[in-house]
PDB file of N, CA and C in Angstrom:
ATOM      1  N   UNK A   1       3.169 -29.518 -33.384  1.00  0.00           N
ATOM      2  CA  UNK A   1       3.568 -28.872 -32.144  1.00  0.00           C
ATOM      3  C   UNK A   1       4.299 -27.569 -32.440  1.00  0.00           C
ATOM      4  N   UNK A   2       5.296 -27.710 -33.278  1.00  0.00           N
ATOM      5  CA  UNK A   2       6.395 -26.399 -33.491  1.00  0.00           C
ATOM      6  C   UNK A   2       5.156 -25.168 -34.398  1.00  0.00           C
ATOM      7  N   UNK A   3       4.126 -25.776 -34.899  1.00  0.00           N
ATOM      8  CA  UNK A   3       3.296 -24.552 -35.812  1.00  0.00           C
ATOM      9  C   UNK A   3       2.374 -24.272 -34.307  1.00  0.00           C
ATOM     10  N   UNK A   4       2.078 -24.644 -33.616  1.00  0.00           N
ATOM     11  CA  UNK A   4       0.848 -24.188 -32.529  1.00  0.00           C
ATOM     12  C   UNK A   4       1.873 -23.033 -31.410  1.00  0.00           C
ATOM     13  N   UNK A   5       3.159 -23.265 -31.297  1.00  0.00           N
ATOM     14  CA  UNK A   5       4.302 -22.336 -30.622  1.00  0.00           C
ATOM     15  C   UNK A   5       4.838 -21.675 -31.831  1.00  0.00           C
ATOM     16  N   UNK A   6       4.853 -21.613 -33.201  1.00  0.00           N
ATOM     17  CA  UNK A   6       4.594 -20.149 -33.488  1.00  0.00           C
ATOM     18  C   UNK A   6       3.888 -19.592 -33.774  1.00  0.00           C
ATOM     19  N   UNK A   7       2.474 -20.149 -34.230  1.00  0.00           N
ATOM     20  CA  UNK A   7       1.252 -19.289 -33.524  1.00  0.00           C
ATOM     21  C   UNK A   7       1.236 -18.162 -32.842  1.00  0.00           C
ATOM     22  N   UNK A   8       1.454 -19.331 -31.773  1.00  0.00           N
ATOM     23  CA  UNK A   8       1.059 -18.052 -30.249  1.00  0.00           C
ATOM     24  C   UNK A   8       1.984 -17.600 -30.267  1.00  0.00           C
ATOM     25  N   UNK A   9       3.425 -17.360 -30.157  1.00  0.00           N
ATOM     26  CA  UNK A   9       4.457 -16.157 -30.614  1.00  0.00           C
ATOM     27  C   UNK A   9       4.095 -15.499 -31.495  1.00  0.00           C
ATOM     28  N   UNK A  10       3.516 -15.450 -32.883  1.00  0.00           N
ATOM     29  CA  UNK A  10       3.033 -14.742 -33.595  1.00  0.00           C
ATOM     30  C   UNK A  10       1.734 -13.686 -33.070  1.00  0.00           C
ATOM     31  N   UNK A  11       0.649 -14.333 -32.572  1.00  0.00           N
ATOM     32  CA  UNK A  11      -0.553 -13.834 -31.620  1.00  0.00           C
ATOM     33  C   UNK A  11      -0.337 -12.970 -30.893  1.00  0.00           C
ATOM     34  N   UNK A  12       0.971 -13.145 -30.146  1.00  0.00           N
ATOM     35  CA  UNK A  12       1.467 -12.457 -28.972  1.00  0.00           C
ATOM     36  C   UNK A  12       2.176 -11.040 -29.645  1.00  0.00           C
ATOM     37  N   UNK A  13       2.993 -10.988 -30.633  1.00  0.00           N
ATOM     38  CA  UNK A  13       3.551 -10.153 -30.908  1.00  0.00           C
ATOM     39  C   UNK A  13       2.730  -9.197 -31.390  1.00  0.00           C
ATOM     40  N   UNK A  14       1.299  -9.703 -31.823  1.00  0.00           N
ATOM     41  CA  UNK A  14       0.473  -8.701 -32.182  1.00  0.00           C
ATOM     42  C   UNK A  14      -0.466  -8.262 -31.904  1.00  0.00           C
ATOM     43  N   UNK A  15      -0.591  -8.771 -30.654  1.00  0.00           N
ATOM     44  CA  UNK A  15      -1.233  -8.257 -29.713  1.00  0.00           C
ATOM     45  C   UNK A  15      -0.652  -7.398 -29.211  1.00  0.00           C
ATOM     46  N   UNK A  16       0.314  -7.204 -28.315  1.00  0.00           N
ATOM     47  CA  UNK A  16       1.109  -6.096 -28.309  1.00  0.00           C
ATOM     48  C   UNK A  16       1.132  -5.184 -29.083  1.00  0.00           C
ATOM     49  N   UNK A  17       2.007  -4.950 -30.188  1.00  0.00           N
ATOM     50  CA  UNK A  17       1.774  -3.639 -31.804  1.00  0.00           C
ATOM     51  C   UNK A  17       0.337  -2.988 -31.281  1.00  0.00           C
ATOM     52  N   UNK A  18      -0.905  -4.735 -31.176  1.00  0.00           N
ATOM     53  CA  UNK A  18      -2.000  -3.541 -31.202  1.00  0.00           C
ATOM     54  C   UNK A  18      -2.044  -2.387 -29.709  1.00  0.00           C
ATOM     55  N   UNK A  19      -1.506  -3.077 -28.372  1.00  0.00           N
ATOM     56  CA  UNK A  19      -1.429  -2.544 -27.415  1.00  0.00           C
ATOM     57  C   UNK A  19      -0.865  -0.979 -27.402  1.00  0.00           C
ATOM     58  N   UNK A  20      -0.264  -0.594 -28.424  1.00  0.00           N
ATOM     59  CA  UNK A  20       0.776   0.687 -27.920  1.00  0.00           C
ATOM     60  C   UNK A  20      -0.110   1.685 -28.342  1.00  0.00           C
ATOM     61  N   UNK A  21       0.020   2.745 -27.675  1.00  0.00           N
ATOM     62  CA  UNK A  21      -0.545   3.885 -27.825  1.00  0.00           C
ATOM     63  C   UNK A  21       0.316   5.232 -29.315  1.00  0.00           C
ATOM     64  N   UNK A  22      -0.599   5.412 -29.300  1.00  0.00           N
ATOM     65  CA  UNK A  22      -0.774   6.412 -30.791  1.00  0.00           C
ATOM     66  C   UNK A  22       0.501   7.831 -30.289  1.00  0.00           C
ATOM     67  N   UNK A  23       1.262   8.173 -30.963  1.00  0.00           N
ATOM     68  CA  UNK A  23       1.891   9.340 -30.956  1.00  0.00           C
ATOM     69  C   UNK A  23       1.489  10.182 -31.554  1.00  0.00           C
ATOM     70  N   UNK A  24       1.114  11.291 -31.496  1.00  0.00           N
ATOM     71  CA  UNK A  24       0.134  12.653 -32.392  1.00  0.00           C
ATOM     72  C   UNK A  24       0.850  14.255 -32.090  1.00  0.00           C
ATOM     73  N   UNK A  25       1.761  14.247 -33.477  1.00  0.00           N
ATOM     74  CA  UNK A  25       2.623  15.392 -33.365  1.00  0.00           C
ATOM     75  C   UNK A  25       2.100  16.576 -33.432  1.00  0.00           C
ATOM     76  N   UNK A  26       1.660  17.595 -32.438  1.00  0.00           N
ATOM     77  CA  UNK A  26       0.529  19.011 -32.460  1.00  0.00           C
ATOM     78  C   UNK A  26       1.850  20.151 -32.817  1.00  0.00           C
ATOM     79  N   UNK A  27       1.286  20.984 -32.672  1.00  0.00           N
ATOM     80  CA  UNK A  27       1.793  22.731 -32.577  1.00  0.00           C
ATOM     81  C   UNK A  27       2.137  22.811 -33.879  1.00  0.00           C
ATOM     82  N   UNK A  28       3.146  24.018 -34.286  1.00  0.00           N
ATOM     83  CA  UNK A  28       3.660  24.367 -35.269  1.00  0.00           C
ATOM     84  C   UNK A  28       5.028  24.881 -34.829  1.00  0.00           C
ATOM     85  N   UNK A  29       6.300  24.078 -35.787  1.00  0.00           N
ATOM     86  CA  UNK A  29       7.465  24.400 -35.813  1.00  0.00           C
ATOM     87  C   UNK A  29       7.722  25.984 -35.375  1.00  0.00           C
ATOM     88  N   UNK A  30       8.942  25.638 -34.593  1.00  0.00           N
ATOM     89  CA  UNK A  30       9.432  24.871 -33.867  1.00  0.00           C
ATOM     90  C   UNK A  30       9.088  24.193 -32.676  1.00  0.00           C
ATOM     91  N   UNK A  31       8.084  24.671 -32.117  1.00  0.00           N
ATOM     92  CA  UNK A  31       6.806  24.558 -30.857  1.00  0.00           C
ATOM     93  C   UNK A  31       6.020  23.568 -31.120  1.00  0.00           C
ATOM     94  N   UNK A  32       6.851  22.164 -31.346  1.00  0.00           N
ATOM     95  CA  UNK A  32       6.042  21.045 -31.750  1.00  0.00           C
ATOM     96  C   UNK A  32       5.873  19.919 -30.168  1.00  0.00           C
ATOM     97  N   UNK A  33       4.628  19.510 -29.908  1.00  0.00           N
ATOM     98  CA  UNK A  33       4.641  18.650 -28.902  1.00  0.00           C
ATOM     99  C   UNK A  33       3.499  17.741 -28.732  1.00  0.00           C
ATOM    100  N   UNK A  34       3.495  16.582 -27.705  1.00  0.00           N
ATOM    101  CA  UNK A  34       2.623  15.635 -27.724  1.00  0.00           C
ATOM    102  C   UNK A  34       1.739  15.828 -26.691  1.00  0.00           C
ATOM    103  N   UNK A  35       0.376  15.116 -26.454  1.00  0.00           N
ATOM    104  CA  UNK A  35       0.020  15.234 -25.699  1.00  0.00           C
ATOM    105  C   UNK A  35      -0.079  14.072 -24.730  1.00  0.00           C
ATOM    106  N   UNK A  36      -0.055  14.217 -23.368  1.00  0.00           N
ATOM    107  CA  UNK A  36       0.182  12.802 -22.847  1.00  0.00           C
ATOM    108  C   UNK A  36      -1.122  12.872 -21.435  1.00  0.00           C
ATOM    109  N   UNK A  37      -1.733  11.886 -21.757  1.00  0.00           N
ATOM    110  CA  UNK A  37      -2.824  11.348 -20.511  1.00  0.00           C
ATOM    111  C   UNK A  37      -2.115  10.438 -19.672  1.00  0.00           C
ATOM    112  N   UNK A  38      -2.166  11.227 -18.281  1.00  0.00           N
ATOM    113  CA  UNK A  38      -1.289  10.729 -17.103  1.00  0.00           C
ATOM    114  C   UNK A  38      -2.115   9.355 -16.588  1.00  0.00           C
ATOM    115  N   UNK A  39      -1.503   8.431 -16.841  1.00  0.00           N
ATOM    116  CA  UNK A  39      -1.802   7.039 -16.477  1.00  0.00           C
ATOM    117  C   UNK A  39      -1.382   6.666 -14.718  1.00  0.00           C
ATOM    118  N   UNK A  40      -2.305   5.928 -14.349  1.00  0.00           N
ATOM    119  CA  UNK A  40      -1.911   5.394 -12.594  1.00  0.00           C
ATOM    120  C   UNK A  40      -0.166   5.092 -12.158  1.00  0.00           C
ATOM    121  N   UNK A  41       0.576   5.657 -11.452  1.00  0.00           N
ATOM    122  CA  UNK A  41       1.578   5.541 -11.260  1.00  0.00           C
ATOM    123  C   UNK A  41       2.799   6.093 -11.752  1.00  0.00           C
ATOM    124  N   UNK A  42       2.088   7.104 -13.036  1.00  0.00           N
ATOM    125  CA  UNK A  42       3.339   7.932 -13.341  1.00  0.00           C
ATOM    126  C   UNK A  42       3.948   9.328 -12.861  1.00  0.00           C
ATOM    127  N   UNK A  43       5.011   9.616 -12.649  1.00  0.00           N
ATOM    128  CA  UNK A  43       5.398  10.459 -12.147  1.00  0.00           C
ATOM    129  C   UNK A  43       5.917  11.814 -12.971  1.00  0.00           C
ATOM    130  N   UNK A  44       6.654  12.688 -12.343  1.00  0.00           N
ATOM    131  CA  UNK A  44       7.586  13.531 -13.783  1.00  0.00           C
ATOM    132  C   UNK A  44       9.079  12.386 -13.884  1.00  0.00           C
ATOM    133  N   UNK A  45       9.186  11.763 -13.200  1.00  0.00           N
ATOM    134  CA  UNK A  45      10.555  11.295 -13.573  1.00  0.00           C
ATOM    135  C   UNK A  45      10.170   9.936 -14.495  1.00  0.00           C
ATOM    136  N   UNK A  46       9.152   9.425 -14.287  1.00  0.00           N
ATOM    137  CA  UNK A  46       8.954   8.241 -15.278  1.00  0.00           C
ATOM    138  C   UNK A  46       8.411   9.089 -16.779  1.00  0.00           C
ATOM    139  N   UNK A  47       7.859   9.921 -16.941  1.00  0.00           N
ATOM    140  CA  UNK A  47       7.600  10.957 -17.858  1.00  0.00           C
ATOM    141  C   UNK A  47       8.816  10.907 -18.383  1.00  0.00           C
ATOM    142  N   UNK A  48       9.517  11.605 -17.677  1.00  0.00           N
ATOM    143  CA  UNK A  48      11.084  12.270 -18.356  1.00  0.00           C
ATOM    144  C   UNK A  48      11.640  10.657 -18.896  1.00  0.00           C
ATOM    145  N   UNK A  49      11.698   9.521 -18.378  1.00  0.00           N
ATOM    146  CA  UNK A  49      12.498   8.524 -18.683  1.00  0.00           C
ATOM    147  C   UNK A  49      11.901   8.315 -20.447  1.00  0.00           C
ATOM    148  N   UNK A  50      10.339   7.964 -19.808  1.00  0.00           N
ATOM    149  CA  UNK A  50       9.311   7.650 -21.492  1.00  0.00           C
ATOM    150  C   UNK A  50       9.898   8.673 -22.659  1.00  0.00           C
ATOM    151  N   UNK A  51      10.163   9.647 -22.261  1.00  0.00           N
ATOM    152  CA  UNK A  51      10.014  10.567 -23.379  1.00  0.00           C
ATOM    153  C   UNK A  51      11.623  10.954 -23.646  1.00  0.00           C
ATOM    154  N   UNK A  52      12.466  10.850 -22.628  1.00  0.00           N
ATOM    155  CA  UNK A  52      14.034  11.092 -23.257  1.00  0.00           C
ATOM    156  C   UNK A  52      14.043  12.307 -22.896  1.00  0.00           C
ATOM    157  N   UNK A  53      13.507  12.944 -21.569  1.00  0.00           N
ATOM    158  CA  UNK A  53      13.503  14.320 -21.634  1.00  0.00           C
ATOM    159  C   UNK A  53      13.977  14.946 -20.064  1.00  0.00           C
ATOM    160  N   UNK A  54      14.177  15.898 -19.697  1.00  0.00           N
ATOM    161  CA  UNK A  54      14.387  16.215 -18.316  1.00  0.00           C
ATOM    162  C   UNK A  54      13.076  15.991 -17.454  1.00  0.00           C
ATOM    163  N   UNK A  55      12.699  15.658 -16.457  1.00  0.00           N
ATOM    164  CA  UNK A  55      11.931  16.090 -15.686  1.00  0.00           C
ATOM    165  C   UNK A  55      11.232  17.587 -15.312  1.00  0.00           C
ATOM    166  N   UNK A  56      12.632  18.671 -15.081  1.00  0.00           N
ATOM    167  CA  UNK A  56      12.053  19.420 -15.094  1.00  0.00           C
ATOM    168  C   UNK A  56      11.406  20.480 -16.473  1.00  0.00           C
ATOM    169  N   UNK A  57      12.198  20.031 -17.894  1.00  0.00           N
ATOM    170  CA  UNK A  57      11.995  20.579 -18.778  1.00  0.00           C
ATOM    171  C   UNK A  57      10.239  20.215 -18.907  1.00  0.00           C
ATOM    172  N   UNK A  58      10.014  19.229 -18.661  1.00  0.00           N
ATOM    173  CA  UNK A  58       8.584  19.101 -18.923  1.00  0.00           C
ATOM    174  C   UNK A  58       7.845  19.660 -17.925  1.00  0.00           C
ATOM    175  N   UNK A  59       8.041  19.597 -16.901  1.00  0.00           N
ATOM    176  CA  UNK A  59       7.382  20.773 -16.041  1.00  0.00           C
ATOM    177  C   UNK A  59       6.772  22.012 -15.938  1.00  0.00           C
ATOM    178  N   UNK A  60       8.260  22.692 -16.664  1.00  0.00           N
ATOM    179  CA  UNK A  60       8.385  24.064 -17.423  1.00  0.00           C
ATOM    180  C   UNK A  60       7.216  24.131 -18.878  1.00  0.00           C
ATOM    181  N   UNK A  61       7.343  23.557 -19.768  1.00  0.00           N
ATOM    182  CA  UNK A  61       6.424  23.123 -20.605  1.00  0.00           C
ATOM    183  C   UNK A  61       4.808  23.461 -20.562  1.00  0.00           C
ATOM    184  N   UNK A  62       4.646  22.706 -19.320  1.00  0.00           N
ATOM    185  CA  UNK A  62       3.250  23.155 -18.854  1.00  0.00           C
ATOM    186  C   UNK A  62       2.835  23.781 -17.514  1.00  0.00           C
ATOM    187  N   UNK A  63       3.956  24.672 -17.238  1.00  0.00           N
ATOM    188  CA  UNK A  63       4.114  25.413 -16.212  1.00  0.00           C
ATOM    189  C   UNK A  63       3.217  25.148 -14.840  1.00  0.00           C
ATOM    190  N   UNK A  64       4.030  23.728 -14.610  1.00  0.00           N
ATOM    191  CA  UNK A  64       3.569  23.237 -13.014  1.00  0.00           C
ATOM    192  C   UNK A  64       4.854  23.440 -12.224  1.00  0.00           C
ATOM    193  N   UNK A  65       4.873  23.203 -11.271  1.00  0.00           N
ATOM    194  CA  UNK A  65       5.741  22.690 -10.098  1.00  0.00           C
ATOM    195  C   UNK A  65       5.765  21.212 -10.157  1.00  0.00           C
ATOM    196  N   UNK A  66       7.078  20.821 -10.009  1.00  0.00           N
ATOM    197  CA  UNK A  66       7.016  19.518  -9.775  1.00  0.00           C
ATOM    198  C   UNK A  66       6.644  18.828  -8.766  1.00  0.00           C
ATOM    199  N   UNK A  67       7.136  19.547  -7.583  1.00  0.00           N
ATOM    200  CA  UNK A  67       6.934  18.969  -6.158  1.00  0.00           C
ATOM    201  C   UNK A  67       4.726  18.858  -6.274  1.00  0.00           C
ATOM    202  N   UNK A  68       4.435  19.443  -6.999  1.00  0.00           N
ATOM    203  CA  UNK A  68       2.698  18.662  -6.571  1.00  0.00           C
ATOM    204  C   UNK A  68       2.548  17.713  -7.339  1.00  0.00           C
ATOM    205  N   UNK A  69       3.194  17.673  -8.117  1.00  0.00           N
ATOM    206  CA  UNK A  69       3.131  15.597  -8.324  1.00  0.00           C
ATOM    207  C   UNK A  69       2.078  16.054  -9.545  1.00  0.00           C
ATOM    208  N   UNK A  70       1.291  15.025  -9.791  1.00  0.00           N
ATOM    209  CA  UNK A  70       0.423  14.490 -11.118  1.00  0.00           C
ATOM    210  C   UNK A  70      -0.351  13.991 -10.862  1.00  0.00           C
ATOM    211  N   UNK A  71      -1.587  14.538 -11.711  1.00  0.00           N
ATOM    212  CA  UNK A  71      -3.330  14.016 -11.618  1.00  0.00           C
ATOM    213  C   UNK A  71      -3.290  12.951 -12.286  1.00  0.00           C
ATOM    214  N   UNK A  72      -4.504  12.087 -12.069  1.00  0.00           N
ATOM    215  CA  UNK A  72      -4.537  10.978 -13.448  1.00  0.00           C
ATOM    216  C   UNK A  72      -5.442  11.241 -14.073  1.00  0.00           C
ATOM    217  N   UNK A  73      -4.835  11.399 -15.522  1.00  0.00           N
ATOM    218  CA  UNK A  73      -6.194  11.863 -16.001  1.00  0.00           C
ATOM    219  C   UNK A  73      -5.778  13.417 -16.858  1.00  0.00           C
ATOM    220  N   UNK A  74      -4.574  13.805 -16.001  1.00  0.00           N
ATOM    221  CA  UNK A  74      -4.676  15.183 -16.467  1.00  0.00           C
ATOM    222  C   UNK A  74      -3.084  14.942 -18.097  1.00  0.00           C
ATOM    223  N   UNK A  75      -3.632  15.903 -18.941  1.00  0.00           N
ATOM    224  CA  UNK A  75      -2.861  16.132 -19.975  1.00  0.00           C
ATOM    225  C   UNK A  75      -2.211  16.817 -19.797  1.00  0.00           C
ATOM    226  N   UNK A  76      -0.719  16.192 -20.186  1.00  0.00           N
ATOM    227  CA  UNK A  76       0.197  16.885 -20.151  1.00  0.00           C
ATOM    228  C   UNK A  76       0.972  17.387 -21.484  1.00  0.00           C
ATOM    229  N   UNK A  77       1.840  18.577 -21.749  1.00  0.00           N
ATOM    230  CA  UNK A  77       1.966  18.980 -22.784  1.00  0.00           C
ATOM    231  C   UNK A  77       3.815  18.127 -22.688  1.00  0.00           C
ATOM    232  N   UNK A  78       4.321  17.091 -23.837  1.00  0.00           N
ATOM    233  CA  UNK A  78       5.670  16.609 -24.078  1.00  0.00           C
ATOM    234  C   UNK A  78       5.979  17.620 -25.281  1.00  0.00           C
ATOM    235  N   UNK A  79       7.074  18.658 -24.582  1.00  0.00           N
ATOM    236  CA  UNK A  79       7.484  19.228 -25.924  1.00  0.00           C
ATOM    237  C   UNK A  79       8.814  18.467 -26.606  1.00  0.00           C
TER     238      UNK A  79
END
């Protein structure tokens, strides 16, 4: 019983690892940044939370306005 429950705790944990998405550091110092594919439901403020960053600094970044919100689908530049 106790090896079939850590199994699947084991299974689980790596399933996940495999779940996360890839980080891919572009530009050239000091102008280094990521690129991010806007997933269903994200905003600039859930952006800013993911990434540790202002809202509007990322804005600026890829010179939108915030107030029109976010495509899905569309790449965004995380500097």
């Amino acid at each position: 019983m106790l090896k079939s429950v850590m199994l699947g705790v084991l299974m689980a944990g790596t399933i996940r690892v495999a779940a996360q998405d890839t980080l891919l550091v572009q530009g050239a110092s000091p102008d280094l940044y990521l690129t991010h594919s806007v997933k269903k439901g994200e905003t600039w403020y859930s952006l800013g939370r993911a990434y540790g960053l202002s809202p509007k600094e990322i804005a600026a970044r890829n010179k939108m306005d915030m107030n029109a919100g976010l495509s899905l689908g569309k790449s965004i530049l995380i500097p």
